[in-house]
PDB file of N, CA and C in Angstrom:
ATOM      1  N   UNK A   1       0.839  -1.181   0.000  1.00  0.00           N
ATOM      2  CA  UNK A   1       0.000   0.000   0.000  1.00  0.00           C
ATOM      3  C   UNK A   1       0.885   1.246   0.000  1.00  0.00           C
ATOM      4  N   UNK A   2      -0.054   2.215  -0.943  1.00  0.00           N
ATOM      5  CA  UNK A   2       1.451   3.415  -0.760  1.00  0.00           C
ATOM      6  C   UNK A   2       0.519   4.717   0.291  1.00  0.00           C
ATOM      7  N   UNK A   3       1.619   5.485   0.019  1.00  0.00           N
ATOM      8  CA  UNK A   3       0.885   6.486   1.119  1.00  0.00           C
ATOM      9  C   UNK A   3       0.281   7.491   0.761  1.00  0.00           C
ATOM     10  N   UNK A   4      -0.548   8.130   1.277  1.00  0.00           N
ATOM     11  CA  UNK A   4      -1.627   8.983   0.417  1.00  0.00           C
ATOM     12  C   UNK A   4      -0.632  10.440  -0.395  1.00  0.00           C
ATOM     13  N   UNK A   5      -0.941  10.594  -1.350  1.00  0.00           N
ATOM     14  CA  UNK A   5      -0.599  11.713  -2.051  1.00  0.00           C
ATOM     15  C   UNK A   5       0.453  12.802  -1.692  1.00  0.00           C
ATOM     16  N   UNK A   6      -0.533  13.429  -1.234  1.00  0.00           N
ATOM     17  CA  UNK A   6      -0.465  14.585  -0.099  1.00  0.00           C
ATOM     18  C   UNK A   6       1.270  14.024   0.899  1.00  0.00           C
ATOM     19  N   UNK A   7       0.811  13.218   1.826  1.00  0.00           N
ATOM     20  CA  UNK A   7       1.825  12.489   2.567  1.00  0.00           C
ATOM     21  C   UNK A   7       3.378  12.366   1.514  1.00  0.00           C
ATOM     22  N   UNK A   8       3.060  11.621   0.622  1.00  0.00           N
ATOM     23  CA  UNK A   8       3.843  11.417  -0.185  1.00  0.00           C
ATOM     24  C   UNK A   8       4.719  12.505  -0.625  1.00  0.00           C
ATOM     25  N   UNK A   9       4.272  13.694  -0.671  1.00  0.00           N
ATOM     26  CA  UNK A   9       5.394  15.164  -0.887  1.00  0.00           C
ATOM     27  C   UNK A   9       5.619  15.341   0.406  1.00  0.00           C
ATOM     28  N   UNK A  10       4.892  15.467   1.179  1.00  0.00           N
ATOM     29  CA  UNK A  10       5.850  15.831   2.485  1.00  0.00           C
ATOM     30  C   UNK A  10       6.765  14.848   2.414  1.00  0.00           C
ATOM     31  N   UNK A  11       6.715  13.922   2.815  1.00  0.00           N
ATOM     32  CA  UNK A  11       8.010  12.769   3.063  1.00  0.00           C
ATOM     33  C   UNK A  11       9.113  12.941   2.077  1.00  0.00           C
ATOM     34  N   UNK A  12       9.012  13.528   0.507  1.00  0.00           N
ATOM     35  CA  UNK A  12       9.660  14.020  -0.088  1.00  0.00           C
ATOM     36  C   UNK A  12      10.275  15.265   0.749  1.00  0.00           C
ATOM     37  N   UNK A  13      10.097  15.606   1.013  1.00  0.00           N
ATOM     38  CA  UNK A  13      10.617  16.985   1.692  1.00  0.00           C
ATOM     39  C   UNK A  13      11.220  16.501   2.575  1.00  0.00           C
ATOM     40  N   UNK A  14      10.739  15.757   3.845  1.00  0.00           N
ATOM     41  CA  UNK A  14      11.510  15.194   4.829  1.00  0.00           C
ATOM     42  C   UNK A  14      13.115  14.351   4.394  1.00  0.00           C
ATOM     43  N   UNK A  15      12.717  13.718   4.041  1.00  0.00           N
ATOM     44  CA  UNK A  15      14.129  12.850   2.935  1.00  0.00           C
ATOM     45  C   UNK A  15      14.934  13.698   2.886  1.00  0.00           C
ATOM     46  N   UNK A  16      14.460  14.627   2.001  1.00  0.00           N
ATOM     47  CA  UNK A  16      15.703  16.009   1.546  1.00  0.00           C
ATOM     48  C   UNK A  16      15.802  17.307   2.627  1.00  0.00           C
ATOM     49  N   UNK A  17      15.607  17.678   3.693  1.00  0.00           N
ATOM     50  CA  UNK A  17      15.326  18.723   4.679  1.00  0.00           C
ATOM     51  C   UNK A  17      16.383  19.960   4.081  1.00  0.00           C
ATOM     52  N   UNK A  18      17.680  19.459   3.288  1.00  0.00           N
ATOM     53  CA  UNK A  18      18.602  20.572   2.507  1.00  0.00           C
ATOM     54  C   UNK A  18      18.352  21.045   1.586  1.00  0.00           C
ATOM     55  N   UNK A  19      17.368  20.316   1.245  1.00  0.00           N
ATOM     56  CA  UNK A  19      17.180  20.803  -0.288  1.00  0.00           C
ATOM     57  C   UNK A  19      15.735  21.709  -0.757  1.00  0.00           C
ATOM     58  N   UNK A  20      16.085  22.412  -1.547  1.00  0.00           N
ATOM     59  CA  UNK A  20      14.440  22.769  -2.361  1.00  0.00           C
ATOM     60  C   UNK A  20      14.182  22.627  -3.440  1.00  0.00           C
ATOM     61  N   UNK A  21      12.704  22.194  -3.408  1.00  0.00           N
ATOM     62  CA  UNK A  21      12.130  21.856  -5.025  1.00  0.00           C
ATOM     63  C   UNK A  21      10.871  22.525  -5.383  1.00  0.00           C
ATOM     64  N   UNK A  22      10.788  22.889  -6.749  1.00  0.00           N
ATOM     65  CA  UNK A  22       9.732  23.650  -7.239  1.00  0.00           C
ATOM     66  C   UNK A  22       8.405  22.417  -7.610  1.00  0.00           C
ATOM     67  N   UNK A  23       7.438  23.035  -8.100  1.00  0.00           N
ATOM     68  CA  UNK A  23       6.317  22.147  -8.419  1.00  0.00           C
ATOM     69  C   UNK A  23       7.144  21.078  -9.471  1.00  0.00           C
ATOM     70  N   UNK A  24       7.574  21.335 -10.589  1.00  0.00           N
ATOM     71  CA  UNK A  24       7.964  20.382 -11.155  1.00  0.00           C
ATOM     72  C   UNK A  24       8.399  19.241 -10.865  1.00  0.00           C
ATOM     73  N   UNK A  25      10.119  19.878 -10.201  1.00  0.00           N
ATOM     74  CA  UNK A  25      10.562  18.953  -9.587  1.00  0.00           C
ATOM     75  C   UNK A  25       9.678  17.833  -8.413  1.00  0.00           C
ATOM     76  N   UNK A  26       8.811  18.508  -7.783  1.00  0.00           N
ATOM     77  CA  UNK A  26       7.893  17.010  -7.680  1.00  0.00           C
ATOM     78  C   UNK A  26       7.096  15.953  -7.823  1.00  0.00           C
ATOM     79  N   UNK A  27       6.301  17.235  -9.175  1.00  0.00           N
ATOM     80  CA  UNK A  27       5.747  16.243 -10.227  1.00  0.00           C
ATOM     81  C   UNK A  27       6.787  15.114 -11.094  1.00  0.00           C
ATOM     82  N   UNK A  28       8.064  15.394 -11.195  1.00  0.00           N
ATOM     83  CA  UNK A  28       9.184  14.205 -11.865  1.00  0.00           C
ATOM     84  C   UNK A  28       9.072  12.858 -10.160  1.00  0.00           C
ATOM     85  N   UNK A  29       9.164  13.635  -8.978  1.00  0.00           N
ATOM     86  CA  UNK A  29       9.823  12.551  -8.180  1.00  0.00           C
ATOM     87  C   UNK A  29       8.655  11.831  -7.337  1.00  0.00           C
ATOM     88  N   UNK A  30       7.287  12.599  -7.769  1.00  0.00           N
ATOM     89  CA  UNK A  30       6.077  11.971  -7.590  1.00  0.00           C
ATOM     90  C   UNK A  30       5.586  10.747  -8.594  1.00  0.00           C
ATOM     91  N   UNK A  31       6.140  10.680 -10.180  1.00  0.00           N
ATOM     92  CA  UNK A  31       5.539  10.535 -11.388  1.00  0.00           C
ATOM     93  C   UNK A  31       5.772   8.539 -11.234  1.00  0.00           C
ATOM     94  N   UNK A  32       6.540   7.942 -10.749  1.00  0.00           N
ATOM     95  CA  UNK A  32       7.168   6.539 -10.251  1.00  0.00           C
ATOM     96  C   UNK A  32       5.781   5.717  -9.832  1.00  0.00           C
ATOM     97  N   UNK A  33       5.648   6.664  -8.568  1.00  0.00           N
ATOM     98  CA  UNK A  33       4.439   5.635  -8.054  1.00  0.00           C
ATOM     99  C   UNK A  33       3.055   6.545  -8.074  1.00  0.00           C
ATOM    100  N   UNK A  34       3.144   7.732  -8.591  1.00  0.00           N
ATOM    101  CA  UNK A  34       1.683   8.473  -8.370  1.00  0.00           C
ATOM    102  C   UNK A  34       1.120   8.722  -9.883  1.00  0.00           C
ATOM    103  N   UNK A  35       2.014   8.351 -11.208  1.00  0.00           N
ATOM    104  CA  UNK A  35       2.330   9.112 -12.136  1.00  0.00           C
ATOM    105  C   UNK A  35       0.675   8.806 -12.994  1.00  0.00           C
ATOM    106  N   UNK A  36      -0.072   7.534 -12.557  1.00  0.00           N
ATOM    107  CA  UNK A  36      -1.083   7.565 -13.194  1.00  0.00           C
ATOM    108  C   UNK A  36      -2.252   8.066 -12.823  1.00  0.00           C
ATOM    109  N   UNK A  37      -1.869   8.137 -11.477  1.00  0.00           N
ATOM    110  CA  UNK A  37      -3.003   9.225 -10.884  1.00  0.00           C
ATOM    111  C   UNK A  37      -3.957  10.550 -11.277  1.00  0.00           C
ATOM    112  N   UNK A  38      -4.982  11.103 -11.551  1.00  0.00           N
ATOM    113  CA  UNK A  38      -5.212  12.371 -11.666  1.00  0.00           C
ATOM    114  C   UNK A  38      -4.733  13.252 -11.231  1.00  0.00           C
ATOM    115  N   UNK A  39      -4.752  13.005  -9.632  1.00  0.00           N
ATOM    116  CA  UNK A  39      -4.443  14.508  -8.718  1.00  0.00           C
ATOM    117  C   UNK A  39      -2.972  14.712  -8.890  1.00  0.00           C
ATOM    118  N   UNK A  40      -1.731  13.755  -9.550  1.00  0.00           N
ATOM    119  CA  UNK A  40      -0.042  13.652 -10.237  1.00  0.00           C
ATOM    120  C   UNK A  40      -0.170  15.057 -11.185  1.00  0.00           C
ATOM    121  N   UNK A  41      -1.028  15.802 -11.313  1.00  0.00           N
ATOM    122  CA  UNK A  41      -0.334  17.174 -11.903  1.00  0.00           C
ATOM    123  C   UNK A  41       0.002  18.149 -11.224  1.00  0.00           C
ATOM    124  N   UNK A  42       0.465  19.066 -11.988  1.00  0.00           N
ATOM    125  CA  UNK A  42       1.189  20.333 -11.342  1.00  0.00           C
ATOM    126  C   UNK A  42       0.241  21.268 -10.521  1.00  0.00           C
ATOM    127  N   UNK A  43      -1.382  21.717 -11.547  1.00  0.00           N
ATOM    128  CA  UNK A  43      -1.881  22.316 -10.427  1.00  0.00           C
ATOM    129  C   UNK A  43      -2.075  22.117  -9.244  1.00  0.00           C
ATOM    130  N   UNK A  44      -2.471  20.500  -9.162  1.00  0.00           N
ATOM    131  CA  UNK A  44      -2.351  20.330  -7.803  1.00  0.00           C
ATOM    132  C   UNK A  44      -1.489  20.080  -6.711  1.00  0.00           C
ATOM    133  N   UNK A  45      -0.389  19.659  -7.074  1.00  0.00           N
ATOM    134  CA  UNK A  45       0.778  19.861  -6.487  1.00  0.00           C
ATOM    135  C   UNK A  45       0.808  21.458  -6.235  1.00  0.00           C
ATOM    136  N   UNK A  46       0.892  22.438  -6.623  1.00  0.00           N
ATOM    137  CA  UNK A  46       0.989  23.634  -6.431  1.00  0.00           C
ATOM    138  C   UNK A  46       0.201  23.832  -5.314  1.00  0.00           C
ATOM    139  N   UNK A  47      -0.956  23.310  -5.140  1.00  0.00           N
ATOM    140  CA  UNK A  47      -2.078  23.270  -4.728  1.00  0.00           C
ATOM    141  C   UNK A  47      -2.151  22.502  -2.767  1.00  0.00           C
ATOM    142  N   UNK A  48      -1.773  22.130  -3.356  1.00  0.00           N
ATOM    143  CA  UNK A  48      -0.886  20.877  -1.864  1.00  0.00           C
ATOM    144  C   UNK A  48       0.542  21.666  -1.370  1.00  0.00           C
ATOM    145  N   UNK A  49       1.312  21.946  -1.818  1.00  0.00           N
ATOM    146  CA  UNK A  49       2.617  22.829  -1.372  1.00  0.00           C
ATOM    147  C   UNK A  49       2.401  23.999  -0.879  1.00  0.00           C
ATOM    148  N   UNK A  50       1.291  24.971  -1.762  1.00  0.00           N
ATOM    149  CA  UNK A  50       0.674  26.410  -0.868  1.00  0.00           C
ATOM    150  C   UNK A  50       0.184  25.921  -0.004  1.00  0.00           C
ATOM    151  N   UNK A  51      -0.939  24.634   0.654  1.00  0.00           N
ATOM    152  CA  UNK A  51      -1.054  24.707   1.716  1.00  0.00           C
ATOM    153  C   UNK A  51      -0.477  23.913   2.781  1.00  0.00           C
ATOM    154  N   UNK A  52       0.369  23.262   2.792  1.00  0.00           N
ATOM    155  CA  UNK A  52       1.726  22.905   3.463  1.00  0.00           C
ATOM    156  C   UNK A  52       2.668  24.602   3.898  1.00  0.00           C
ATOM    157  N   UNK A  53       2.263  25.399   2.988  1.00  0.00           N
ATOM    158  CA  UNK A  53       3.228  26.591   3.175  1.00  0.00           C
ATOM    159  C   UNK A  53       2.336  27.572   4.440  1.00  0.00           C
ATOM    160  N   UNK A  54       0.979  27.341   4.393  1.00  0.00           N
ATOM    161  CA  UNK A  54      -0.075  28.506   5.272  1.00  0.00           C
ATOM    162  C   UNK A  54       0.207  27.595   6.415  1.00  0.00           C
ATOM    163  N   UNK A  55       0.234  26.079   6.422  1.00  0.00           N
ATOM    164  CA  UNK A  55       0.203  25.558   7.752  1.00  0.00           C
ATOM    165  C   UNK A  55       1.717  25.678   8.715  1.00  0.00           C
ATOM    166  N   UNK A  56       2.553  25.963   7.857  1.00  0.00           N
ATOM    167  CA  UNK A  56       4.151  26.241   8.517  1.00  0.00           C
ATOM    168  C   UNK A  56       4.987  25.069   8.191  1.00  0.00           C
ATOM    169  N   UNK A  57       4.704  24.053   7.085  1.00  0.00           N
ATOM    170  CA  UNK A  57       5.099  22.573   6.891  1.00  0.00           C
ATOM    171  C   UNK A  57       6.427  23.172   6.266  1.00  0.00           C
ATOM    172  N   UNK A  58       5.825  23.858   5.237  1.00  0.00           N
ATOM    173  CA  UNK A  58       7.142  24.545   4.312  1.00  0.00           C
ATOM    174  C   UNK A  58       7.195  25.693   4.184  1.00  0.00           C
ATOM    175  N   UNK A  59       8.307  26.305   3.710  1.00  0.00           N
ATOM    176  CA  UNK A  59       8.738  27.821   3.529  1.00  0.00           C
ATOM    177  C   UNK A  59       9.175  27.800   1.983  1.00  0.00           C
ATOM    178  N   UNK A  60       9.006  29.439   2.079  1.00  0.00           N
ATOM    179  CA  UNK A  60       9.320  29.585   0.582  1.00  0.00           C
ATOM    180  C   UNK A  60      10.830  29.917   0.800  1.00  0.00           C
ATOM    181  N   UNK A  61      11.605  28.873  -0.127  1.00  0.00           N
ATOM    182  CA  UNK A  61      12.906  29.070  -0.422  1.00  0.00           C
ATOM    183  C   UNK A  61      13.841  30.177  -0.737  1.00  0.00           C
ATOM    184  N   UNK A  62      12.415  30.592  -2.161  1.00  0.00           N
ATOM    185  CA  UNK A  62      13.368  31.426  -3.414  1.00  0.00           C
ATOM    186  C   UNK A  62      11.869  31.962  -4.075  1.00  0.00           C
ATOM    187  N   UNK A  63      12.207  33.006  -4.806  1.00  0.00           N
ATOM    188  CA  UNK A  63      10.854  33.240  -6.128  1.00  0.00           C
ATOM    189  C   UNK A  63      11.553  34.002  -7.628  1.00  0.00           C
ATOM    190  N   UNK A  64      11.336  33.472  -8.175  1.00  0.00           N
ATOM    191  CA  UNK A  64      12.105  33.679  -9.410  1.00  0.00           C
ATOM    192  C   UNK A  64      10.850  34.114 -10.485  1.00  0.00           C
ATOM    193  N   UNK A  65      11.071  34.810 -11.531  1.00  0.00           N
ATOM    194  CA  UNK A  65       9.811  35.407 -12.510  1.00  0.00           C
ATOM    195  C   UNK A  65      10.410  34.934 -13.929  1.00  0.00           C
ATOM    196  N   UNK A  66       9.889  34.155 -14.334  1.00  0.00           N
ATOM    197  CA  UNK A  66      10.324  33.160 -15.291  1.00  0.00           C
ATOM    198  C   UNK A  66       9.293  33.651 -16.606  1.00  0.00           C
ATOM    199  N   UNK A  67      10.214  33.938 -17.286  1.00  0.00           N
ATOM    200  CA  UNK A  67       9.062  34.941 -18.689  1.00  0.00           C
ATOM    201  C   UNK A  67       8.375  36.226 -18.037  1.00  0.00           C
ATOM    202  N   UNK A  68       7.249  36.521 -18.515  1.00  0.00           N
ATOM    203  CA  UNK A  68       6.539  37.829 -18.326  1.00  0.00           C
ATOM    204  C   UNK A  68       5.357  37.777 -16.928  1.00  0.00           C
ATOM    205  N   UNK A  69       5.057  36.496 -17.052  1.00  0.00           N
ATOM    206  CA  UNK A  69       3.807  36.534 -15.669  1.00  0.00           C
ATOM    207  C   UNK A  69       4.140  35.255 -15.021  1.00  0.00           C
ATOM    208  N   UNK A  70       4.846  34.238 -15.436  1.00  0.00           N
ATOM    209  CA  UNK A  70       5.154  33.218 -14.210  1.00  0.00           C
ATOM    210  C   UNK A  70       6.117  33.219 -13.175  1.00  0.00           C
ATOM    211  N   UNK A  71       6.217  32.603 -11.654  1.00  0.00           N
ATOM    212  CA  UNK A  71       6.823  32.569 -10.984  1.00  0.00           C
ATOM    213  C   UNK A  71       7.093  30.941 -10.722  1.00  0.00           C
ATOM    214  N   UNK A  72       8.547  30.752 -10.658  1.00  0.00           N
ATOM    215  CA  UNK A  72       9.048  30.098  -9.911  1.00  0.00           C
ATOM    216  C   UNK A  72       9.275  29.562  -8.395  1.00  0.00           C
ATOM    217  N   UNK A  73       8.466  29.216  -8.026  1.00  0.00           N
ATOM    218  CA  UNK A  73       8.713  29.093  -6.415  1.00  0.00           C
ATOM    219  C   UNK A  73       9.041  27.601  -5.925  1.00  0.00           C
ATOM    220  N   UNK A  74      10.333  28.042  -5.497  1.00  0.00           N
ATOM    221  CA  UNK A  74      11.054  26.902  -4.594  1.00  0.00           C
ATOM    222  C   UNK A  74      10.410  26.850  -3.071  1.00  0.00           C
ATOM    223  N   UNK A  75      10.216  25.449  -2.290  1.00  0.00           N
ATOM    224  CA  UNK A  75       9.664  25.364  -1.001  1.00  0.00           C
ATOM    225  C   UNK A  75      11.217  24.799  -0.676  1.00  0.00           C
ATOM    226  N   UNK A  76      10.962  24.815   1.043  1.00  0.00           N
ATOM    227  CA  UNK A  76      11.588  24.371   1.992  1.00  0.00           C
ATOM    228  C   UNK A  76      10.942  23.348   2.958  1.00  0.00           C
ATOM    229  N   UNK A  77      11.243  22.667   3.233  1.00  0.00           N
ATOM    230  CA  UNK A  77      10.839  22.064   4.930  1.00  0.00           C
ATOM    231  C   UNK A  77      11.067  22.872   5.814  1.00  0.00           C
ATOM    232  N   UNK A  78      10.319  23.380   6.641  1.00  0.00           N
ATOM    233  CA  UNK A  78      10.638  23.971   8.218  1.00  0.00           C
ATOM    234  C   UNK A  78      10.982  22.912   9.487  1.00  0.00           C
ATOM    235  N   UNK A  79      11.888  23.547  10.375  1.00  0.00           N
ATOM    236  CA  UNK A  79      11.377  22.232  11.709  1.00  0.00           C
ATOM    237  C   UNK A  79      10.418  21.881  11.898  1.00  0.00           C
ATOM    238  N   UNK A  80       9.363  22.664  12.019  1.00  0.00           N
ATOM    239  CA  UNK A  80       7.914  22.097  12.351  1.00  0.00           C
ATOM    240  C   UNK A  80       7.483  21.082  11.205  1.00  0.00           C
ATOM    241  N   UNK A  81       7.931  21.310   9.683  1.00  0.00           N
ATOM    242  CA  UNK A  81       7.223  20.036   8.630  1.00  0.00           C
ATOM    243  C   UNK A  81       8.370  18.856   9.411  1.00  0.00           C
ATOM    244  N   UNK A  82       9.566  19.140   9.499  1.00  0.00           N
ATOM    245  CA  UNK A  82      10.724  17.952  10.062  1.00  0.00           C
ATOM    246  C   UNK A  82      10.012  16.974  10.939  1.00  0.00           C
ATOM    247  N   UNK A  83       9.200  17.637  11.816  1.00  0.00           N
ATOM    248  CA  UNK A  83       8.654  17.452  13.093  1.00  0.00           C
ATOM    249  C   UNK A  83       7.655  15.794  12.433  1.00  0.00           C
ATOM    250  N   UNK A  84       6.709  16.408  11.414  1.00  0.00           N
ATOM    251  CA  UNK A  84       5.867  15.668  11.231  1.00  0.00           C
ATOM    252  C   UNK A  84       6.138  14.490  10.610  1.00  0.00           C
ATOM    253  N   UNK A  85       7.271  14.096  10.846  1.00  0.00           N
ATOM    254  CA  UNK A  85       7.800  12.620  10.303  1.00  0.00           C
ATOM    255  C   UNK A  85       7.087  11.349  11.586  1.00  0.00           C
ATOM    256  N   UNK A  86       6.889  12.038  12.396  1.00  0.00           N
ATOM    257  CA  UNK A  86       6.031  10.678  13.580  1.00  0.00           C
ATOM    258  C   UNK A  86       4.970  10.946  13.223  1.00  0.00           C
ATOM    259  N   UNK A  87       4.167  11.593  11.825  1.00  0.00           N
ATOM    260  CA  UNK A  87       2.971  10.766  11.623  1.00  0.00           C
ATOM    261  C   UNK A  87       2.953  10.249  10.636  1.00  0.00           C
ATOM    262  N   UNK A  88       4.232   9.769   9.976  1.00  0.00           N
ATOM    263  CA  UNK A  88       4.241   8.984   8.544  1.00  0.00           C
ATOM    264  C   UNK A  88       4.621   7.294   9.168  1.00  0.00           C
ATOM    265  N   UNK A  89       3.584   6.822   8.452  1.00  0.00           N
ATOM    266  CA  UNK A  89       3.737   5.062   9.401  1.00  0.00           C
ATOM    267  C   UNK A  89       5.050   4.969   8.759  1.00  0.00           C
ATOM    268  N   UNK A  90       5.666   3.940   9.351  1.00  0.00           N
ATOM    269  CA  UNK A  90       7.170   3.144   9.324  1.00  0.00           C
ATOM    270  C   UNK A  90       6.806   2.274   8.824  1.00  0.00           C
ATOM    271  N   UNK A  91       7.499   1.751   7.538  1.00  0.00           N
ATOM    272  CA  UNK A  91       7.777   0.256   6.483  1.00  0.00           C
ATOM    273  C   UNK A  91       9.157   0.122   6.305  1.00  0.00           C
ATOM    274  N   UNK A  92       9.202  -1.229   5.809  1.00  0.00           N
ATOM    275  CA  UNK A  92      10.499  -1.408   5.866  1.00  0.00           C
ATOM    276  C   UNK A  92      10.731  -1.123   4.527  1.00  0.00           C
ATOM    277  N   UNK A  93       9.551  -1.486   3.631  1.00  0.00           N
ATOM    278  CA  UNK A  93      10.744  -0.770   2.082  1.00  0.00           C
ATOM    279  C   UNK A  93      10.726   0.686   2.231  1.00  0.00           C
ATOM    280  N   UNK A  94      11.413   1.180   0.659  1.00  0.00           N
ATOM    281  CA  UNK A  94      11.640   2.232   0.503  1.00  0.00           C
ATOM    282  C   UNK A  94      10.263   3.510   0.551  1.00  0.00           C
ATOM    283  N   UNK A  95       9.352   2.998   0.258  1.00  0.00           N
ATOM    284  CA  UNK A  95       8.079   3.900  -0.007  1.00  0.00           C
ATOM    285  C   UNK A  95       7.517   4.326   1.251  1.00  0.00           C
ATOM    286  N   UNK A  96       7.962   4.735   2.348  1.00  0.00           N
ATOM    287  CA  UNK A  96       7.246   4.581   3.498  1.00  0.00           C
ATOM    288  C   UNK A  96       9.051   5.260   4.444  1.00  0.00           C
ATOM    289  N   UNK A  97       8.797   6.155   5.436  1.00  0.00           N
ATOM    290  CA  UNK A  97       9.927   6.411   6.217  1.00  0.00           C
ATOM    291  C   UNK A  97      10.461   5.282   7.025  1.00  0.00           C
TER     292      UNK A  97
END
């Protein structure tokens, strides 16, 4: 069983706590096991990361203006998203913390 969606980018984030990634980049590292999914696009990923960002899960990294009206926005993990790794169940494979 995999883990719900949503869950599934945070724990991405957790994994990497150094790093930041834009919507894309998680639509590529979502696309493996979510990739046939509906909700596997970008709006909603965008969509799921802004509100990970109002709840304090993540921070905005960076904002970059890419052409004439788009923005680039890189997230972060905060301690507090770090925090929420004791509510991701424990497996022993890889898909699961």
């Amino acid at each position: 069983m995999k883990l719900p969606f949503k869950v599934a980018i945070m724990q991405h984030f957790i994994l990497n706590p150094d790093t930041s990634f834009d919507v894309n980049e998680i639509l590529e590292a979502m696309k493996p096991v979510y990739g046939k999914e509906r909700q596997c696009n970008p709006v909603r990923i965008d969509y799921y990361l802004r509100a990970m960002l109002n709840v304090n899960i993540l921070e905005t990294a960076s904002i970059e203006l890419v052409g004439e009206k788009d923005l680039d926005v890189r997230y972060k993990i905060t301690n507090h998203g770090v925090e929420m790794k004791k509510y991701i169940p424990k497996k022993k494979e890889n898909s699961y913390l």
